[in-house]
C-alpha atoms as a PDB file:
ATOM      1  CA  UNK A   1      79.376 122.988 120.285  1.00  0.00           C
ATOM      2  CA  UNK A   2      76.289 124.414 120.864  1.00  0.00           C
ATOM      3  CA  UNK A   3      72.830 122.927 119.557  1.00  0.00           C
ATOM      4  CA  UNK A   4      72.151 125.852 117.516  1.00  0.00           C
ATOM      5  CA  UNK A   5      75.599 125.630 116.072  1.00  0.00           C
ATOM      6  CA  UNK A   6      75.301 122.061 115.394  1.00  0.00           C
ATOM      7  CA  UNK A   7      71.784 121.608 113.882  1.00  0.00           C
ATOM      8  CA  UNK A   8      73.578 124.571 111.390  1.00  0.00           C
ATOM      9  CA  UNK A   9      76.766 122.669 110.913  1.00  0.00           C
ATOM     10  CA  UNK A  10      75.097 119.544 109.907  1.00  0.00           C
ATOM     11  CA  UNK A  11      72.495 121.727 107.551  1.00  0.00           C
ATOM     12  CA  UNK A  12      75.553 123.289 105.617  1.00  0.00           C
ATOM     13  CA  UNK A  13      77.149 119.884 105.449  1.00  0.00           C
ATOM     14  CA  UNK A  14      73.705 118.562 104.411  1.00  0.00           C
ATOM     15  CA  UNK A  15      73.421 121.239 101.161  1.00  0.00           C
ATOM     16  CA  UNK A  16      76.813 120.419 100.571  1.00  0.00           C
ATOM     17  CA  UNK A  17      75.930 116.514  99.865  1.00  0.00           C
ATOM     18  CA  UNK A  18      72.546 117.546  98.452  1.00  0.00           C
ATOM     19  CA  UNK A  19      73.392 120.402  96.030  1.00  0.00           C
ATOM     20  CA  UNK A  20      77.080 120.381  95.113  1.00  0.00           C
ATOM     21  CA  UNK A  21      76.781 117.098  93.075  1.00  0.00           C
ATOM     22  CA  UNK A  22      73.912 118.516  90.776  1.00  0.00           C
ATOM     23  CA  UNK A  23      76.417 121.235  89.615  1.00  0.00           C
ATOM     24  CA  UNK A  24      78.439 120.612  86.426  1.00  0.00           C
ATOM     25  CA  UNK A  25      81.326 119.792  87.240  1.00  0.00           C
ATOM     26  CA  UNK A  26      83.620 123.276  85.940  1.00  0.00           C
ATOM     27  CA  UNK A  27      80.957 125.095  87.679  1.00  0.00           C
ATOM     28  CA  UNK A  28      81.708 123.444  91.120  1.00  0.00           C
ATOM     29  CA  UNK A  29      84.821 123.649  90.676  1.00  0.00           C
ATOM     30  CA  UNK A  30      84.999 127.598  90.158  1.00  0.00           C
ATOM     31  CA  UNK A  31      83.086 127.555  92.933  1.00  0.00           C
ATOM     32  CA  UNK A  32      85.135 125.971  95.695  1.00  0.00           C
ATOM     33  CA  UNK A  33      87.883 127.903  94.241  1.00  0.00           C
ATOM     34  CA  UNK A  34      86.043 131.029  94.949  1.00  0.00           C
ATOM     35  CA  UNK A  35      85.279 129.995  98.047  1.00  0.00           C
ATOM     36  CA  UNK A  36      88.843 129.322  99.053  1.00  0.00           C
ATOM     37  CA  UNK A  37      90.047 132.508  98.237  1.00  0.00           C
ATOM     38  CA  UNK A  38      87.515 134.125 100.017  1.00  0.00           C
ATOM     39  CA  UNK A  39      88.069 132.277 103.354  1.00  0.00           C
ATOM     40  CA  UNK A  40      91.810 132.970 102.989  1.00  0.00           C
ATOM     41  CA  UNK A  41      91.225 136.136 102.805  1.00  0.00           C
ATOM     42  CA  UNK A  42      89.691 136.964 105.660  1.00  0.00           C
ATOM     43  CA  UNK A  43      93.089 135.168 107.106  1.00  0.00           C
ATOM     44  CA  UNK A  44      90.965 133.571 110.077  1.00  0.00           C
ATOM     45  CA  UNK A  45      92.457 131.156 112.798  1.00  0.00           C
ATOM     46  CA  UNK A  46      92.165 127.992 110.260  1.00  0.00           C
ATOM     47  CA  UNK A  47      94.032 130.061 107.497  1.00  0.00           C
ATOM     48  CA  UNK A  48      96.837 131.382 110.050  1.00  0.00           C
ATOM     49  CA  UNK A  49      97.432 127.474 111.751  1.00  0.00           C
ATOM     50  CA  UNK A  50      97.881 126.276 108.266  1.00  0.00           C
ATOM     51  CA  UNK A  51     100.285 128.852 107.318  1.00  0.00           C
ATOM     52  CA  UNK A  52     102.287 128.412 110.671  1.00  0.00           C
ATOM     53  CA  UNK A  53     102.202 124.646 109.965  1.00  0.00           C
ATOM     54  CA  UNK A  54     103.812 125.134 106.388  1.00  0.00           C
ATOM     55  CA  UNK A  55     106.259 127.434 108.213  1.00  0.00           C
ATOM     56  CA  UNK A  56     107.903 124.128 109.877  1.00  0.00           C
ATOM     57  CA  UNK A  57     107.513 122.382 106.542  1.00  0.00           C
ATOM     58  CA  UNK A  58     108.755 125.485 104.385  1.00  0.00           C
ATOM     59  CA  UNK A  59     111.467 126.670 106.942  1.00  0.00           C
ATOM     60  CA  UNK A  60     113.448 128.908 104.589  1.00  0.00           C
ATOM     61  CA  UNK A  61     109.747 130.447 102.918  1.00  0.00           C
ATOM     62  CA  UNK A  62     109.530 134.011 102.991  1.00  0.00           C
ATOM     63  CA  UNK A  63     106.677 135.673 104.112  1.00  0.00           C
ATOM     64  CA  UNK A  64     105.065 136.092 100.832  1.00  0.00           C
ATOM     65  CA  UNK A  65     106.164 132.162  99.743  1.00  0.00           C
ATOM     66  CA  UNK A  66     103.896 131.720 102.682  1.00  0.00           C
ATOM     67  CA  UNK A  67     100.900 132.827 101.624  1.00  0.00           C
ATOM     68  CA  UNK A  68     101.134 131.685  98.508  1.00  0.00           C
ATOM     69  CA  UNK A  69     101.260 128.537  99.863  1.00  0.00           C
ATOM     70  CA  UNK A  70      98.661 128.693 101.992  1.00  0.00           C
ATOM     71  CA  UNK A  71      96.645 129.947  99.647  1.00  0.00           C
ATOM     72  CA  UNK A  72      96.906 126.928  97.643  1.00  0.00           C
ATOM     73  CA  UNK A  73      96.562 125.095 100.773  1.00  0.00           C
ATOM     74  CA  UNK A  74      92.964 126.268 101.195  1.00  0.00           C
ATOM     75  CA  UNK A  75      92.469 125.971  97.029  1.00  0.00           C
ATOM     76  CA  UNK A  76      93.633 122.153  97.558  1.00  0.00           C
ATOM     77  CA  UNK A  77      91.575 121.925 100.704  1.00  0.00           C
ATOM     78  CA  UNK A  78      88.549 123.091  99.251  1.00  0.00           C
ATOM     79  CA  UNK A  79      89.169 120.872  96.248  1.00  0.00           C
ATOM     80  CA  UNK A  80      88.794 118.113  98.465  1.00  0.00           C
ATOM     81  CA  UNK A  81      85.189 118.857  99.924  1.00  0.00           C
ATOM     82  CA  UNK A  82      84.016 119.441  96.439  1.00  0.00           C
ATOM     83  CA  UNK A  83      84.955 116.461  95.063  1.00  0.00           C
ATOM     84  CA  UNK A  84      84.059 114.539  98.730  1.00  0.00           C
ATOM     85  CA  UNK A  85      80.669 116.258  98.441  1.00  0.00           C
ATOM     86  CA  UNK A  86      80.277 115.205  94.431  1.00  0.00           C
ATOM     87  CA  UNK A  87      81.878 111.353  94.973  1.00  0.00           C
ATOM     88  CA  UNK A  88      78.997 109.480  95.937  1.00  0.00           C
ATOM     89  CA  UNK A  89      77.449 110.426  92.275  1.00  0.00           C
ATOM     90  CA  UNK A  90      80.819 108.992  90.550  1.00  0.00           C
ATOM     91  CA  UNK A  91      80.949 106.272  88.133  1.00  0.00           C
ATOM     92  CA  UNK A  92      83.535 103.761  88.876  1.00  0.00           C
ATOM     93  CA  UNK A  93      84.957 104.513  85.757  1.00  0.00           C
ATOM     94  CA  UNK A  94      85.155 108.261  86.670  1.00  0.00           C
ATOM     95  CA  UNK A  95      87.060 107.204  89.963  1.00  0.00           C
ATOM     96  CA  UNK A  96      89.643 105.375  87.816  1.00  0.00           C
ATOM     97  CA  UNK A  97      89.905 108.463  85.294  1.00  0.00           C
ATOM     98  CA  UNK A  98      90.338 110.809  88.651  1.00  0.00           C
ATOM     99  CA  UNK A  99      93.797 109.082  90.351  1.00  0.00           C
ATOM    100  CA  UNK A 100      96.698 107.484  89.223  1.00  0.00           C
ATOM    101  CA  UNK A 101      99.344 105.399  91.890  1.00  0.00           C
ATOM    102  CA  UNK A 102     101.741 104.044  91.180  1.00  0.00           C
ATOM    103  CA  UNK A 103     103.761 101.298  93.152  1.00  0.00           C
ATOM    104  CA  UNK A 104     100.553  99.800  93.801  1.00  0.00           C
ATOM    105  CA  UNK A 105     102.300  96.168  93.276  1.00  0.00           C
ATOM    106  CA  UNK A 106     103.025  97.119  97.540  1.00  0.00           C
ATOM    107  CA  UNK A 107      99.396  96.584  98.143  1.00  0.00           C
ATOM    108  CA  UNK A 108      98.621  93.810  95.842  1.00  0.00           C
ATOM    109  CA  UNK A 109     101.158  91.850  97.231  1.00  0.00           C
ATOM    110  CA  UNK A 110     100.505  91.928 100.197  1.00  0.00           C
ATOM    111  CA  UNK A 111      96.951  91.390 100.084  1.00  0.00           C
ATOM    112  CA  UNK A 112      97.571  88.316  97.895  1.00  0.00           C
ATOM    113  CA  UNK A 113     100.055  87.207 100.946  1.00  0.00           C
ATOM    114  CA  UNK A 114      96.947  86.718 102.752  1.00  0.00           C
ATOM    115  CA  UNK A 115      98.145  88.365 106.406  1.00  0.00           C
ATOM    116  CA  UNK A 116      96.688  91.764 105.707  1.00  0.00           C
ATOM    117  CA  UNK A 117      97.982  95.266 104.913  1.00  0.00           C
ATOM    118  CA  UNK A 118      97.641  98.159 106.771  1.00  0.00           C
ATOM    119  CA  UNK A 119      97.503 101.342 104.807  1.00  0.00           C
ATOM    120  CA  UNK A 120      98.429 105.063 106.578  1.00  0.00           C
ATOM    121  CA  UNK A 121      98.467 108.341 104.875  1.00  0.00           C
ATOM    122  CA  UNK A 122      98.486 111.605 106.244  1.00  0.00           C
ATOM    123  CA  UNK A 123      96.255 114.511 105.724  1.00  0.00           C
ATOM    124  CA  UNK A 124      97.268 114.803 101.721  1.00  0.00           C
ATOM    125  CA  UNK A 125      94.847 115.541  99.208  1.00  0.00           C
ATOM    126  CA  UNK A 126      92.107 113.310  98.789  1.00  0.00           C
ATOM    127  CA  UNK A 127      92.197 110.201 101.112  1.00  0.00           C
ATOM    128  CA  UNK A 128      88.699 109.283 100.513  1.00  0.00           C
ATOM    129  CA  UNK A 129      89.271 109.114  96.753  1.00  0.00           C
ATOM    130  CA  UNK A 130      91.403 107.118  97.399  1.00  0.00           C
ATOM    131  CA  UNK A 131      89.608 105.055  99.434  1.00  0.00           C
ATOM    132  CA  UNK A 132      86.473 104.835  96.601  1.00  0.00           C
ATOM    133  CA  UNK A 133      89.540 103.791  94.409  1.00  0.00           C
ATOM    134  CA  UNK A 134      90.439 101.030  96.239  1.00  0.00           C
ATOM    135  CA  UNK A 135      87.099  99.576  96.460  1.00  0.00           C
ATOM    136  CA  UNK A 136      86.137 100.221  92.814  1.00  0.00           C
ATOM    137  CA  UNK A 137      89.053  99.673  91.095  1.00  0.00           C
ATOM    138  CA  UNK A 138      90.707  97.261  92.685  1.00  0.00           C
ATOM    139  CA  UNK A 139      87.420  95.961  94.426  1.00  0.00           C
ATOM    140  CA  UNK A 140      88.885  95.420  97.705  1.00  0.00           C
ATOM    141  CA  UNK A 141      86.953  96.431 101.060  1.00  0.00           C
ATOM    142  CA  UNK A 142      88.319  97.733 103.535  1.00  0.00           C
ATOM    143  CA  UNK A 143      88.091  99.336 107.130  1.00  0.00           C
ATOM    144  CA  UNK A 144      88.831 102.580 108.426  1.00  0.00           C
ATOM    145  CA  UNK A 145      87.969 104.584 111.838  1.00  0.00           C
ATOM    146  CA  UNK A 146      86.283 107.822 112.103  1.00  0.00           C
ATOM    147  CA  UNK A 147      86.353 110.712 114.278  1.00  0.00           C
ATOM    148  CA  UNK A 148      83.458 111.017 116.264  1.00  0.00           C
ATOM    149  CA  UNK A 149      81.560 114.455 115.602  1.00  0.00           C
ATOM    150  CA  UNK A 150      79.179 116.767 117.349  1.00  0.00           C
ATOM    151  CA  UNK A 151      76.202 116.557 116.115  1.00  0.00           C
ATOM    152  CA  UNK A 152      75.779 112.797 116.136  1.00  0.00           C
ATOM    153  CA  UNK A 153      73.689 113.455 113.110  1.00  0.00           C
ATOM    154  CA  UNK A 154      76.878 114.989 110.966  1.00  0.00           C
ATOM    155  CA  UNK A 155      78.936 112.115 112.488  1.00  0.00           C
ATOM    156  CA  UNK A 156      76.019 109.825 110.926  1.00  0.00           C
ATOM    157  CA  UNK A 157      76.306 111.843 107.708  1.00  0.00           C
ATOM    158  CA  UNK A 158      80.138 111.080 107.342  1.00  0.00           C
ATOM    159  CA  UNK A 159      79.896 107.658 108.007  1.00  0.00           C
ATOM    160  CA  UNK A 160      76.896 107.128 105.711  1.00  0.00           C
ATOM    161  CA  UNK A 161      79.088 108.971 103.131  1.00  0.00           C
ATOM    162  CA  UNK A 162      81.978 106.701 103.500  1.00  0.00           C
ATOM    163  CA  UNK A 163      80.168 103.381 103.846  1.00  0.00           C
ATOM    164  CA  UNK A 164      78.231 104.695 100.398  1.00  0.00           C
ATOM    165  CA  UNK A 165      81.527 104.377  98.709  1.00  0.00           C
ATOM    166  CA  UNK A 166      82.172 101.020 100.157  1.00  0.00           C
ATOM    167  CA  UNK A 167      84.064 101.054 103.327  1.00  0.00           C
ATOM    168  CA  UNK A 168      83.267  99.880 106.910  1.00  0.00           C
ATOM    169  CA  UNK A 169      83.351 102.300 109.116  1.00  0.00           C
ATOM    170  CA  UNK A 170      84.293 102.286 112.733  1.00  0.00           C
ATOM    171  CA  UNK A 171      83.824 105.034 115.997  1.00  0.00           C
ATOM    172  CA  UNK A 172      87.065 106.001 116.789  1.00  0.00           C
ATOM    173  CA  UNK A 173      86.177 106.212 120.475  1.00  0.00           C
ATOM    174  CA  UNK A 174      84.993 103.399 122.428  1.00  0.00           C
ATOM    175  CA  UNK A 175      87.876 101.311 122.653  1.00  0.00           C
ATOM    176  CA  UNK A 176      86.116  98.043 120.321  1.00  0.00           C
ATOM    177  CA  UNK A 177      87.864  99.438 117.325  1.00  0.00           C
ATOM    178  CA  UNK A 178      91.461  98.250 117.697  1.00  0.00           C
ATOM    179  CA  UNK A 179      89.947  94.387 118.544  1.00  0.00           C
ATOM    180  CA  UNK A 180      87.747  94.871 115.104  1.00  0.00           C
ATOM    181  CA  UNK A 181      90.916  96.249 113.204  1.00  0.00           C
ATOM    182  CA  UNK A 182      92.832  93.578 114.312  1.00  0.00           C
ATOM    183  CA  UNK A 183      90.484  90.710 112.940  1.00  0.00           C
ATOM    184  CA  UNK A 184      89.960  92.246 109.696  1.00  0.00           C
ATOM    185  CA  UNK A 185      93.601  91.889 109.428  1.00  0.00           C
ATOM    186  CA  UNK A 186      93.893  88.386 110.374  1.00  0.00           C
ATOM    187  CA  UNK A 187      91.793  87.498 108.037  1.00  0.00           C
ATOM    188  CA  UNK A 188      93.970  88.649 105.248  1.00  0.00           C
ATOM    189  CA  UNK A 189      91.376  91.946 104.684  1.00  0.00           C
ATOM    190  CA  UNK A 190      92.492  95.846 104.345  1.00  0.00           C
ATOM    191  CA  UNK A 191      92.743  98.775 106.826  1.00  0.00           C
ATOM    192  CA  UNK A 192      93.283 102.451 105.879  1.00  0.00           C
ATOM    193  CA  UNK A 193      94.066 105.153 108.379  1.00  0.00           C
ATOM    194  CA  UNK A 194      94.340 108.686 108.303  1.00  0.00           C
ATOM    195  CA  UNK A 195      97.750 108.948 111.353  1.00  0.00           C
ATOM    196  CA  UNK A 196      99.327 112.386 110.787  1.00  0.00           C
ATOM    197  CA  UNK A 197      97.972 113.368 113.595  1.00  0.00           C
ATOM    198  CA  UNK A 198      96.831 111.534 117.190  1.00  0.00           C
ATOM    199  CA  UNK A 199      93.492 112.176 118.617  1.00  0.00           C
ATOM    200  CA  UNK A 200      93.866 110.501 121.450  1.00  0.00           C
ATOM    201  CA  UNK A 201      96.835 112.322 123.093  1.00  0.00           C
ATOM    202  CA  UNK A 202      98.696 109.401 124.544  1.00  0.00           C
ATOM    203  CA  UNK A 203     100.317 108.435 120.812  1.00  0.00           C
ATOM    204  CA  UNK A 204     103.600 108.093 119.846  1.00  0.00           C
ATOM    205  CA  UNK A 205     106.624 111.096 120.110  1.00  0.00           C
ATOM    206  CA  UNK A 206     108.126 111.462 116.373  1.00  0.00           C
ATOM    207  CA  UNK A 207     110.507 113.844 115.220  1.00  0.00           C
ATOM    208  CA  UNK A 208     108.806 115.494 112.280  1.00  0.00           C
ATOM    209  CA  UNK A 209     110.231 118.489 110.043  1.00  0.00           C
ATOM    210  CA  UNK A 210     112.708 119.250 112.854  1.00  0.00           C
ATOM    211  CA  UNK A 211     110.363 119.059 116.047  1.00  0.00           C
ATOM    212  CA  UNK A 212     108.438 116.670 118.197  1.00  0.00           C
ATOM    213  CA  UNK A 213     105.081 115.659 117.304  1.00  0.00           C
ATOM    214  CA  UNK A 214     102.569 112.827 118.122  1.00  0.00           C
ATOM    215  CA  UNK A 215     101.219 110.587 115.703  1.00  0.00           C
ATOM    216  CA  UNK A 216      98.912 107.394 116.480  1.00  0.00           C
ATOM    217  CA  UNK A 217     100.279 103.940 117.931  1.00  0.00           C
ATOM    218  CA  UNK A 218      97.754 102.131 116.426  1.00  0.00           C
ATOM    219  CA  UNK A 219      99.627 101.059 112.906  1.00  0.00           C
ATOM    220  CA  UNK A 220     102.371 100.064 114.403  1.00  0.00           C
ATOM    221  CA  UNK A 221     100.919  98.213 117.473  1.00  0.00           C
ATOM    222  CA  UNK A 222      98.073  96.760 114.752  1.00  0.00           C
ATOM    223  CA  UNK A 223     100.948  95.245 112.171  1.00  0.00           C
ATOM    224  CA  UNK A 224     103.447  93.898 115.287  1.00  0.00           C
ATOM    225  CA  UNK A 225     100.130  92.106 116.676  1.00  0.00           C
ATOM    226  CA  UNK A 226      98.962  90.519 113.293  1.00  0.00           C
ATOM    227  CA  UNK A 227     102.018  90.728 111.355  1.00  0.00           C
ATOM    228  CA  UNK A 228     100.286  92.539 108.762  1.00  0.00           C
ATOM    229  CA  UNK A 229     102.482  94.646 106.234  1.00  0.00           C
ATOM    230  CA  UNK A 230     101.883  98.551 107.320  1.00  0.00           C
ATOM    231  CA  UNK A 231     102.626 100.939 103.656  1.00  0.00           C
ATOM    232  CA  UNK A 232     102.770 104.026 103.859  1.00  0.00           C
ATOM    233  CA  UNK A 233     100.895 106.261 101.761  1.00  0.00           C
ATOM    234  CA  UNK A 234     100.984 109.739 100.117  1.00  0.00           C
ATOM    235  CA  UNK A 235      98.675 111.480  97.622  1.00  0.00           C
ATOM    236  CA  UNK A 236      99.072 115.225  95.684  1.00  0.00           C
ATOM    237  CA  UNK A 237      97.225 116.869  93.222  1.00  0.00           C
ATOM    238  CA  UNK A 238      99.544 118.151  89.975  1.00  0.00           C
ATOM    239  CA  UNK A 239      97.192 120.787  88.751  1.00  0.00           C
ATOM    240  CA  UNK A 240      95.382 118.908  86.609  1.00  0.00           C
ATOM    241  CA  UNK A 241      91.665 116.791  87.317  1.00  0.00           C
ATOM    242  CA  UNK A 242      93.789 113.816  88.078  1.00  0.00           C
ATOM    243  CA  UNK A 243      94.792 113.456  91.801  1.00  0.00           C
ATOM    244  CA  UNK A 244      98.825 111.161  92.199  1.00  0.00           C
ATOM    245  CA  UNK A 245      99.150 108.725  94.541  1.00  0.00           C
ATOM    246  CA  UNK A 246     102.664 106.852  95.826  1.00  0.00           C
ATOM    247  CA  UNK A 247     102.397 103.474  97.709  1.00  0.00           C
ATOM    248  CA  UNK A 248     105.272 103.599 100.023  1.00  0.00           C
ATOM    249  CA  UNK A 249     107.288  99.728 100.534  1.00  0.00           C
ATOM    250  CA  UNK A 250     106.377  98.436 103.514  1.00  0.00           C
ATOM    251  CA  UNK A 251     107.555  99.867 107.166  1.00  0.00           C
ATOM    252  CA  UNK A 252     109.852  96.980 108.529  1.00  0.00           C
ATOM    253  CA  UNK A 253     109.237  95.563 111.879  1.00  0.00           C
ATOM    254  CA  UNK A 254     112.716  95.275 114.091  1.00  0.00           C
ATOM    255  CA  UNK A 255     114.004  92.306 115.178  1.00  0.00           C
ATOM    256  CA  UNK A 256     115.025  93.434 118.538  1.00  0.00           C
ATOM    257  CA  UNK A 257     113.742  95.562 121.338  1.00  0.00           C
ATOM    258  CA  UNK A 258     110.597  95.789 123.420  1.00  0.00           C
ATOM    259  CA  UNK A 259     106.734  96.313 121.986  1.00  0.00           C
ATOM    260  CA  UNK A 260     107.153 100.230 122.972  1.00  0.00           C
ATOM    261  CA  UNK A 261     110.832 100.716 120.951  1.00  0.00           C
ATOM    262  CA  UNK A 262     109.387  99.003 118.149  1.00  0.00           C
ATOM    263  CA  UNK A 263     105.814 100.676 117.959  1.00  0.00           C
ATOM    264  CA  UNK A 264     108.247 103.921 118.118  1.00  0.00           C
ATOM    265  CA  UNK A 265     110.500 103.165 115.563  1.00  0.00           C
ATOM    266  CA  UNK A 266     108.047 102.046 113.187  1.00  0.00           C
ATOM    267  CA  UNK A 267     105.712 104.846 113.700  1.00  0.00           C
ATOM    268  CA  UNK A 268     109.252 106.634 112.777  1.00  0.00           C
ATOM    269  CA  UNK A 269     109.590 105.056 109.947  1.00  0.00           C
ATOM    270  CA  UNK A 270     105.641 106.425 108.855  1.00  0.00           C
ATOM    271  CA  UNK A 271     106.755 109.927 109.929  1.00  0.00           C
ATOM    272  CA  UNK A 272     109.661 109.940 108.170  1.00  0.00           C
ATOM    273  CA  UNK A 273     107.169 108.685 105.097  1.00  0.00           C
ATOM    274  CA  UNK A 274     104.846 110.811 105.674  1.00  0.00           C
ATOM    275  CA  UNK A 275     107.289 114.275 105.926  1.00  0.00           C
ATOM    276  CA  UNK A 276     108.463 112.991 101.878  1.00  0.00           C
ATOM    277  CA  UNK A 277     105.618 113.428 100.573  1.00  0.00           C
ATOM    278  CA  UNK A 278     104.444 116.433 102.349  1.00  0.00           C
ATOM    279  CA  UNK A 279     107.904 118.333 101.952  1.00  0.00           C
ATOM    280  CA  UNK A 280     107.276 117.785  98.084  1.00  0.00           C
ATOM    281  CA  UNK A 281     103.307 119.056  98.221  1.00  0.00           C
ATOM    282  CA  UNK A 282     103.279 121.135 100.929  1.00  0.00           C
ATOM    283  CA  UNK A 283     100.231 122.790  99.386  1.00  0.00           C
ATOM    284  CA  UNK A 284      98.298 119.262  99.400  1.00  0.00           C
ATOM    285  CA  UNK A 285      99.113 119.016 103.102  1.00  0.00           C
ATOM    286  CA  UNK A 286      95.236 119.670 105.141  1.00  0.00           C
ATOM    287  CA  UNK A 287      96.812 120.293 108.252  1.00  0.00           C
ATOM    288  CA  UNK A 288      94.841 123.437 109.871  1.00  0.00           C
ATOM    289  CA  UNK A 289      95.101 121.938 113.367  1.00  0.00           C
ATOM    290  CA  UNK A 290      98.026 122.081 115.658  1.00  0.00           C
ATOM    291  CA  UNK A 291      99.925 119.386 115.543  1.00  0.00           C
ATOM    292  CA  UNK A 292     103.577 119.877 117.202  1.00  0.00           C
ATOM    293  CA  UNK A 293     103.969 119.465 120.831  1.00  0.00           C
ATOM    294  CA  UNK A 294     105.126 122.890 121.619  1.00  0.00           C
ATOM    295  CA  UNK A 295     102.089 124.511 119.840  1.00  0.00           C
ATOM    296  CA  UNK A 296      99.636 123.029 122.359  1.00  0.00           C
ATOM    297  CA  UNK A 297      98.543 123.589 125.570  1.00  0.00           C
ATOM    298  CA  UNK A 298     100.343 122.419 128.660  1.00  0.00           C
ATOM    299  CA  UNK A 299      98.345 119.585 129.182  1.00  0.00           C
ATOM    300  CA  UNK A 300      99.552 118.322 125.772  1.00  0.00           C
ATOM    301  CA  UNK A 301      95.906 119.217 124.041  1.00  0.00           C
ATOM    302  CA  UNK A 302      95.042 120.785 120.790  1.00  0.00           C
ATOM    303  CA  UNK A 303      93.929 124.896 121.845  1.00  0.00           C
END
């Protein structure tokens, strides 16, 4: 990314944080809507990945199911910036009012277990409402792992953002995060991570929707190492102000086989999760990467 592309990047991202929130709240929301439709629209390379992703999720969609679904794909999508840009100015008690879960007895047990829980969800809805929930709500911290960005300064603006609403936040590169991870858990504290899709291309082969993807080793490898419980999550809006939210029961750990056939299995397992909840909200799904292994490059990198 360019310098000149950056410093405007973090700018837009900047208004976004510094303007959005003093709407009212219908008026944002027309807003983003408009937005969404416009960018779709213009059926750019964001808008076309999306709707070839919801092709493999949607196999027997006609072309014109397609768009429509991608078309609430970007409504959804832009949904979520406008309530991530408006969250930090949340009451708790307009967190609550925003998401309902259910099977949340998963979590609470385990925490109260006191060997840690390890939450995963994939790109659905509104993870970091989720997140605020959790430590507003419930009042339990947790940790999660960011993506480092270019600039550093929007990469600084996320993870102000996130720590605002009351997680700890740690660099996704740099290799210290799996050792911090792993002590929060052994303490009997809380991880969330986003693990649709693996950054670091050396994850784990899953079968997903029919073809081979790669998702992240890290929940499984983190919940075999500390014996923390690893639940799958999934999240969908239902056209109303309230976002849903599911609280998978826990992935089970095999009994038998090496680290790598379990770390597979159980990252399986979160797949196989994770493909439920998207096959039933495929319009909640914010997938406009690539993502299956024969839609990248040779070298097994996103294009």
């Amino acid at each position: 990314m360019s310098k000149l592309k950056g410093r405007l990047t973090d700018g837009l991202y900047g208004l976004g944080w510094g303007a959005v929130k003093r709407l009212p709240e219908p008026t944002a929301a027309r807003l983003f809507r408009t937005i969404a439709d416009q960018v779709w629209k213009r059926r750019g390379k964001s808008v076309l990945r999306l709707e070839s992703n919801l092709a493999r999720v949607v196999p027997d969609a006609s072309p014109e199911r397609l768009a429509e679904l991608s078309r609430a794909g970007m409504r959804s999508y832009m949904r979520y910036w406008m309530e991530s840009f408006r969250l930090p100015t949340w009451s708790p008690e307009r967190i609550k009012a925003g998401i309902d879960v259910v099977d949340v007895h998963h979590l609470t047990d385990g925490l109260d277990a006191g060997n840690g829980v390890i939450i995963a969800l994939p790109h659905l809805a509104n993870w970091d409402l989720a997140g605020a929930w959790v430590t507003t709500d419930l009042k339990v911290p947790f940790t999660t792992v960011a993506e480092r960005l270019e600039p550093a300064t929007l990469y600084d603006r996320f993870v102000a953002y996130r720590e605002g609403l009351g997680m700890e936040v740690l660099p996704h590169s740099g290799g210290a995060a799996f050792g911090t991870l792993a002590r929060r858990l052994r303490a009997g504290g809380l991880i969330c991570l986003v693990a649709d899709r693996d950054l670091s291309a050396s994850g784990v082969e899953v079968s997903f929707f029919g073809a081979t993807a790669r998702m992240p080793a890290g929940p499984a490898l983190l919940a075999q190492q500390t014996g923390a419980k690893l639940l799958p999550v999934t999240l969908w809006y239902d056209g109303t102000s309230v976002m849903r939210g599911r609280i998978h029961p826990a992935v089970e750990m095999p009994q038998e086989g090496t680290r790598a056939e379990k770390t597979s299995a159980m990252t399986q397992a979160l797949a196989d999760a994770f493909a439920d909840g998207i096959a039933e909200h495929p319009e909640d799904w914010h997938m406009l990467q690539r993502l299956w292994l024969d839609d990248l490059d040779p070298r097994g990198e996103p294009t």
